[in-house]
N, C-alpha and C. Protein backbone atom coordinates (compact mmCIF):
# COMPACT_ATOMS: atom_id res chain seq x y z
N UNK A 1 -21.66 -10.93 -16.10
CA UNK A 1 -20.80 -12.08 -16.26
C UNK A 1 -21.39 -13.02 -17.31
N UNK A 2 -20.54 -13.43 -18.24
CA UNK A 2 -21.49 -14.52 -18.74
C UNK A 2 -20.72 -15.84 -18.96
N UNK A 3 -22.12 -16.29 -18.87
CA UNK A 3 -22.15 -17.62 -18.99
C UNK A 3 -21.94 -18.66 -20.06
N UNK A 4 -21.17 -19.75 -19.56
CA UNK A 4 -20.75 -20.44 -21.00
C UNK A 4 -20.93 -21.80 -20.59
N UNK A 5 -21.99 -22.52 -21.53
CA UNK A 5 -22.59 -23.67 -21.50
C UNK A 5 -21.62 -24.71 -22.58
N UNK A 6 -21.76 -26.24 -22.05
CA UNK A 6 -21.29 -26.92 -22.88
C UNK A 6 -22.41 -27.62 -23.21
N UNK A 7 -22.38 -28.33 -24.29
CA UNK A 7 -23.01 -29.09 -24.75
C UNK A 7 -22.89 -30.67 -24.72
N UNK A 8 -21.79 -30.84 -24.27
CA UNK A 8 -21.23 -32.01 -24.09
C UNK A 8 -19.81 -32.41 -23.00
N UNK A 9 -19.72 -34.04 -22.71
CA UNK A 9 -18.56 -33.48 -21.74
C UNK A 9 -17.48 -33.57 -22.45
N UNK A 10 -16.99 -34.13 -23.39
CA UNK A 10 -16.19 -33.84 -24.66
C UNK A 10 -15.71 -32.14 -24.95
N UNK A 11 -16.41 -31.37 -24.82
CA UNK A 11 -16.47 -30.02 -24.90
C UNK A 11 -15.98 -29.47 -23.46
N UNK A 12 -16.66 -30.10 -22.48
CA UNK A 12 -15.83 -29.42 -21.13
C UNK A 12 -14.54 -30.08 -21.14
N UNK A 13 -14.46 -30.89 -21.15
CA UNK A 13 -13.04 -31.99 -21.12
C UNK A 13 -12.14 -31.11 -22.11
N UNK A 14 -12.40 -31.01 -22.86
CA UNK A 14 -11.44 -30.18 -23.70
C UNK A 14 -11.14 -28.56 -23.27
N UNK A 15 -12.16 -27.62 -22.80
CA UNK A 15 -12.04 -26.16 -22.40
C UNK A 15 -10.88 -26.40 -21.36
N UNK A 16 -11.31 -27.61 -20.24
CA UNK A 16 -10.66 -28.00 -18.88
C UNK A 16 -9.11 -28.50 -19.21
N UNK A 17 -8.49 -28.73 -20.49
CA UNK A 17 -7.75 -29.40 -20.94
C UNK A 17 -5.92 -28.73 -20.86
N UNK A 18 -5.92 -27.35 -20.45
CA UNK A 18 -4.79 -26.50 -20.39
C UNK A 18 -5.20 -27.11 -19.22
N UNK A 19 -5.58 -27.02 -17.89
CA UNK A 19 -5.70 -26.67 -16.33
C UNK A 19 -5.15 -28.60 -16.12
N UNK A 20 -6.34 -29.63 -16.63
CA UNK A 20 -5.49 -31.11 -16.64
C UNK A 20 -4.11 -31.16 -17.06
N UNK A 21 -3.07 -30.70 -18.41
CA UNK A 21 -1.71 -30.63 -18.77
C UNK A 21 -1.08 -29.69 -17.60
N UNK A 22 -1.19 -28.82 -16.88
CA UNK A 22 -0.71 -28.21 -15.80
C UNK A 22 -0.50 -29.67 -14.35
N UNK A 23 -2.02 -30.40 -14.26
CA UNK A 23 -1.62 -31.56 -12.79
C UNK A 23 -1.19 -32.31 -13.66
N UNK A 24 -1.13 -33.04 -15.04
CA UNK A 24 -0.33 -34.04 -15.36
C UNK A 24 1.19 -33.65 -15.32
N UNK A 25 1.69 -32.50 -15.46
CA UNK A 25 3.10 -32.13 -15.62
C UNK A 25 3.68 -32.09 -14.32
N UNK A 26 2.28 -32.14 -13.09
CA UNK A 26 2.87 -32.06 -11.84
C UNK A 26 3.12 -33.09 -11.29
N UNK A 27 2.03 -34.13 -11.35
CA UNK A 27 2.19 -35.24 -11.06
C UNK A 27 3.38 -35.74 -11.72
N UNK A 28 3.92 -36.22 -13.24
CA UNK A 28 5.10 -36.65 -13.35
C UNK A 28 6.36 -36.06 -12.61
N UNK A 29 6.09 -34.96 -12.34
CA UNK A 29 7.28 -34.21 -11.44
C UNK A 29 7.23 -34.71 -9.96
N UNK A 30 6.27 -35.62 -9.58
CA UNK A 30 6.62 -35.96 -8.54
C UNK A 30 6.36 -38.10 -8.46
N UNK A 31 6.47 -37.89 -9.86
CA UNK A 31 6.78 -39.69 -9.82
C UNK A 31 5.76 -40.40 -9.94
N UNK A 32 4.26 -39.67 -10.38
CA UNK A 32 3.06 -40.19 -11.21
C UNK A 32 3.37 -40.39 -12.78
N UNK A 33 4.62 -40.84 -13.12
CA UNK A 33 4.41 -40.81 -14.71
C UNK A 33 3.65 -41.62 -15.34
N UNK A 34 3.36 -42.20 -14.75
CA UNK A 34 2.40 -43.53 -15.68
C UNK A 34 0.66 -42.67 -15.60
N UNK A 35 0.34 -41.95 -15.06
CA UNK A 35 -0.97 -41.24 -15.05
C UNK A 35 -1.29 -40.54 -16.07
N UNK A 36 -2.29 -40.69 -16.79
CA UNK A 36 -3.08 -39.35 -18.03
C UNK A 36 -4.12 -38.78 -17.78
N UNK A 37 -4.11 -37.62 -18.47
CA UNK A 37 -5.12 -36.54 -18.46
C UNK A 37 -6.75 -37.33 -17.85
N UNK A 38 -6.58 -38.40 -18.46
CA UNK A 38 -8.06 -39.07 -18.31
C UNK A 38 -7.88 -39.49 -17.10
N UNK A 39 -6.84 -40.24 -16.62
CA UNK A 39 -7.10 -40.68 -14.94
C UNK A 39 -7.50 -39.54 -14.28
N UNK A 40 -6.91 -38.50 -14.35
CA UNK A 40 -7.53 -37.19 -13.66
C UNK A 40 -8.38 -36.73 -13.93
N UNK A 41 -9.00 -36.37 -14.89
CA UNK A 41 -10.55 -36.37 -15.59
C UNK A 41 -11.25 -36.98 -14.71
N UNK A 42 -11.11 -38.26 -14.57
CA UNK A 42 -12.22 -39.65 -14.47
C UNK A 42 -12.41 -39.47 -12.84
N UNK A 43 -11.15 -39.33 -12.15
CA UNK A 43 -10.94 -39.09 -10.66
C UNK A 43 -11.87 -38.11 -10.35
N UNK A 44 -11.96 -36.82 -10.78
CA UNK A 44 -12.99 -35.63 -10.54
C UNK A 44 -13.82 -35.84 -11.11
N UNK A 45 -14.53 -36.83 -11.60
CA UNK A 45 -15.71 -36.56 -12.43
C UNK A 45 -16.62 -37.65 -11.63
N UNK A 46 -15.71 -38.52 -11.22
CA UNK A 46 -16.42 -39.68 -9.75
C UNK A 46 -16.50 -39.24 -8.97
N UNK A 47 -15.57 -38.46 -8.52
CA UNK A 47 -14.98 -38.41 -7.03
C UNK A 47 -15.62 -36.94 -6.47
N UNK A 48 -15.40 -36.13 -7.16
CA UNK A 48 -15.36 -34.65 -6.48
C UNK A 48 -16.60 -33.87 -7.33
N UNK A 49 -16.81 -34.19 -8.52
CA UNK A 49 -17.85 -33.25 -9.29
C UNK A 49 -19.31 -34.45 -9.18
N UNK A 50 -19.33 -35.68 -8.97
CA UNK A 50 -20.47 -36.67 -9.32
C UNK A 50 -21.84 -35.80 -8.40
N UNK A 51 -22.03 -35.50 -7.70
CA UNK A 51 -23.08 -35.14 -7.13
C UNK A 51 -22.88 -33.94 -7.03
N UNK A 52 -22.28 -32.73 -7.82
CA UNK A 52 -22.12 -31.56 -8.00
C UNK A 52 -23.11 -30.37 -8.84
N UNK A 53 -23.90 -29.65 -8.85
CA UNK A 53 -24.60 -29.55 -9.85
C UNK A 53 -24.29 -27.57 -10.05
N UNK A 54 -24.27 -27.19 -11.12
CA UNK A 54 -24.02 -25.52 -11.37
C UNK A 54 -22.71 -25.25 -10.98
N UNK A 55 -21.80 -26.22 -11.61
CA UNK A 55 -20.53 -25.72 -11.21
C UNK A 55 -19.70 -24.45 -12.07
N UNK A 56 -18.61 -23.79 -11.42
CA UNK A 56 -18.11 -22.61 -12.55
C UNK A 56 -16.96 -23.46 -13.18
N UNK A 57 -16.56 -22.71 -13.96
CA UNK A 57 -15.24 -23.52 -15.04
C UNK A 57 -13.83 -23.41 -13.90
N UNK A 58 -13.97 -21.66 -13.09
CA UNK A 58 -13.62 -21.52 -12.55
C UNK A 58 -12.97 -22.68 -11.03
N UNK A 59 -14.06 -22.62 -10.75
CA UNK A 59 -14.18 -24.25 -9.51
C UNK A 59 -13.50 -25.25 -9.73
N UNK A 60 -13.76 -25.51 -10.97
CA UNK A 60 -13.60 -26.61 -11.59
C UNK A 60 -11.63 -26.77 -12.21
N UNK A 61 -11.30 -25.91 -12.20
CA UNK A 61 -9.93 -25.58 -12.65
C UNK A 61 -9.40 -25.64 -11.33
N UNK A 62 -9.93 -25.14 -10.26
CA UNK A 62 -9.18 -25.19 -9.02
C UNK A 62 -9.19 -26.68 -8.19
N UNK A 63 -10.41 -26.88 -8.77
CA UNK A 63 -10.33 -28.27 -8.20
C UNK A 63 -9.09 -29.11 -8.96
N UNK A 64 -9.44 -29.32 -10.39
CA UNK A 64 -8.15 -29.91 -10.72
C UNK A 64 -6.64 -29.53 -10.28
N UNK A 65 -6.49 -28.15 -10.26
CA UNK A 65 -5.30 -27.92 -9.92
C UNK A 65 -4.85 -28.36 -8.24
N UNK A 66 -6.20 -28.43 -7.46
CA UNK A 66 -5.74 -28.50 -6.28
C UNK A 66 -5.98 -30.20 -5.54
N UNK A 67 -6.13 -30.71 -6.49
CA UNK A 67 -6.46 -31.63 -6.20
C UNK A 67 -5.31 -32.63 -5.43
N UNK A 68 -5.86 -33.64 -4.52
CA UNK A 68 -4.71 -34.40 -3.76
C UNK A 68 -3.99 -35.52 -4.80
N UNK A 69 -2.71 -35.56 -4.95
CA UNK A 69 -1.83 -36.18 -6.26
C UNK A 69 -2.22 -38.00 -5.85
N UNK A 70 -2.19 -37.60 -4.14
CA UNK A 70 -2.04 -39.51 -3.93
C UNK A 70 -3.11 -40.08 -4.22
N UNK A 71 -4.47 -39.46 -4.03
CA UNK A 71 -5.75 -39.68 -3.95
C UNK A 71 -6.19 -39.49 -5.60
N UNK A 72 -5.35 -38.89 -6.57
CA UNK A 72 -5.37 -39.42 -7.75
C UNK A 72 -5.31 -40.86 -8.18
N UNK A 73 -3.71 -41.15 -7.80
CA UNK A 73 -3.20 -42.57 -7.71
C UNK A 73 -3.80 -43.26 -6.99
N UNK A 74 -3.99 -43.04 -5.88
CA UNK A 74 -4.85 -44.28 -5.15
C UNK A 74 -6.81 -44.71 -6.37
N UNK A 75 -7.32 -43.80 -7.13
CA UNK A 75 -8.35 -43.95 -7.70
C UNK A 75 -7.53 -44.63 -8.72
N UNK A 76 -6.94 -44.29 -9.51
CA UNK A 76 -5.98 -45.10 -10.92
C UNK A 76 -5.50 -46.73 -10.44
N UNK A 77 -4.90 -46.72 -9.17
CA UNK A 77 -5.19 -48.07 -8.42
C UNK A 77 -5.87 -48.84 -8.24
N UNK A 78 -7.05 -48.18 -7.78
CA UNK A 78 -8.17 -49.05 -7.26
C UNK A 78 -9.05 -49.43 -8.47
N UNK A 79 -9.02 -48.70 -10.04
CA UNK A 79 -9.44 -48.93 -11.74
C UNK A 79 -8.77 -50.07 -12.26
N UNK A 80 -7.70 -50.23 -11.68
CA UNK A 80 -6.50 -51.33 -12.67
C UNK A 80 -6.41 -52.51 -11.73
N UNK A 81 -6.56 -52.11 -10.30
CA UNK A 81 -6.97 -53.21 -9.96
C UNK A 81 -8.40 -54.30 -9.89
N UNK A 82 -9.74 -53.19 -10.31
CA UNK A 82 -10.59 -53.79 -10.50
C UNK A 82 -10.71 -54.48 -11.78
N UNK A 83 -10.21 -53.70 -12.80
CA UNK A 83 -10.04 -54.30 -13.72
C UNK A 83 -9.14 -55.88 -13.98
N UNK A 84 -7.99 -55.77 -13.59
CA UNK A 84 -7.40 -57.16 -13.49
C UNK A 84 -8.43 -57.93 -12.96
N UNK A 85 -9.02 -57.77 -11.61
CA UNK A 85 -9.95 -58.92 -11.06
C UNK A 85 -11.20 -59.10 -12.16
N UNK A 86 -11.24 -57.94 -13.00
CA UNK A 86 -12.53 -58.85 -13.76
C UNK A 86 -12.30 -59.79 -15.09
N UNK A 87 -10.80 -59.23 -15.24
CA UNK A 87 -9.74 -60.39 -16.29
C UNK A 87 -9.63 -61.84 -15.62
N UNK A 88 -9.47 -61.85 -14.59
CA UNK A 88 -8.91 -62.98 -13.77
C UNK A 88 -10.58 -63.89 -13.52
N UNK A 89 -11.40 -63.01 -13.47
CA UNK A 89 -12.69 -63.87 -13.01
C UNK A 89 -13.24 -63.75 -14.91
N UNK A 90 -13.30 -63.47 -14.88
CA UNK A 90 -13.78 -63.72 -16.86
C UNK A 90 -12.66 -64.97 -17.30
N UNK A 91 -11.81 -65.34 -16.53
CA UNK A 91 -11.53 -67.06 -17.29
C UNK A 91 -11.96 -68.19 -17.04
């Protein structure tokens, strides 16, 4: 079997990038349209891969694909809302 290293996460983000356009097309199909590739990126890369180590590309495609849609949105939520509060306290 071999093995295929990235060098960067720019480079995985991109290999991973057919398997993300597959949950973004799903999610708008079920009324996430305002979500991008990167909210889902960012969601698995906190959430599900952060303390992950030797993962396959494989895994990693299933995770995105299988991932929970609300528990997307609820992370894209809880980003925009931290963010406003640090707009609102920065005046």
């Amino acid at each position: 079997m071999m093995e295929i290293e990235f060098n960067s996460l720019e480079e995985l983000y991109n290999r991973l990038r057919p398997a993300l356009n597959v949950k973004l097309s799903e999610l708008k199909a079920n009324g996430y349209g305002y979500l991008k590739l990167e909210d889902i990126w960012n969601y698995l890369k906190e959430n599900k891969w952060k303390s992950s180590h030797d993962l396959m590309l494989s895994d990693m495609v299933s995770d995105i694909l299988n991932s929970d849609n609300a528990l997307i949105d609820d992370y894209f939520k809880e980003k925009i809302n931290e963010k406003n509060r640090k707009l609102y306290l920065d005046d």
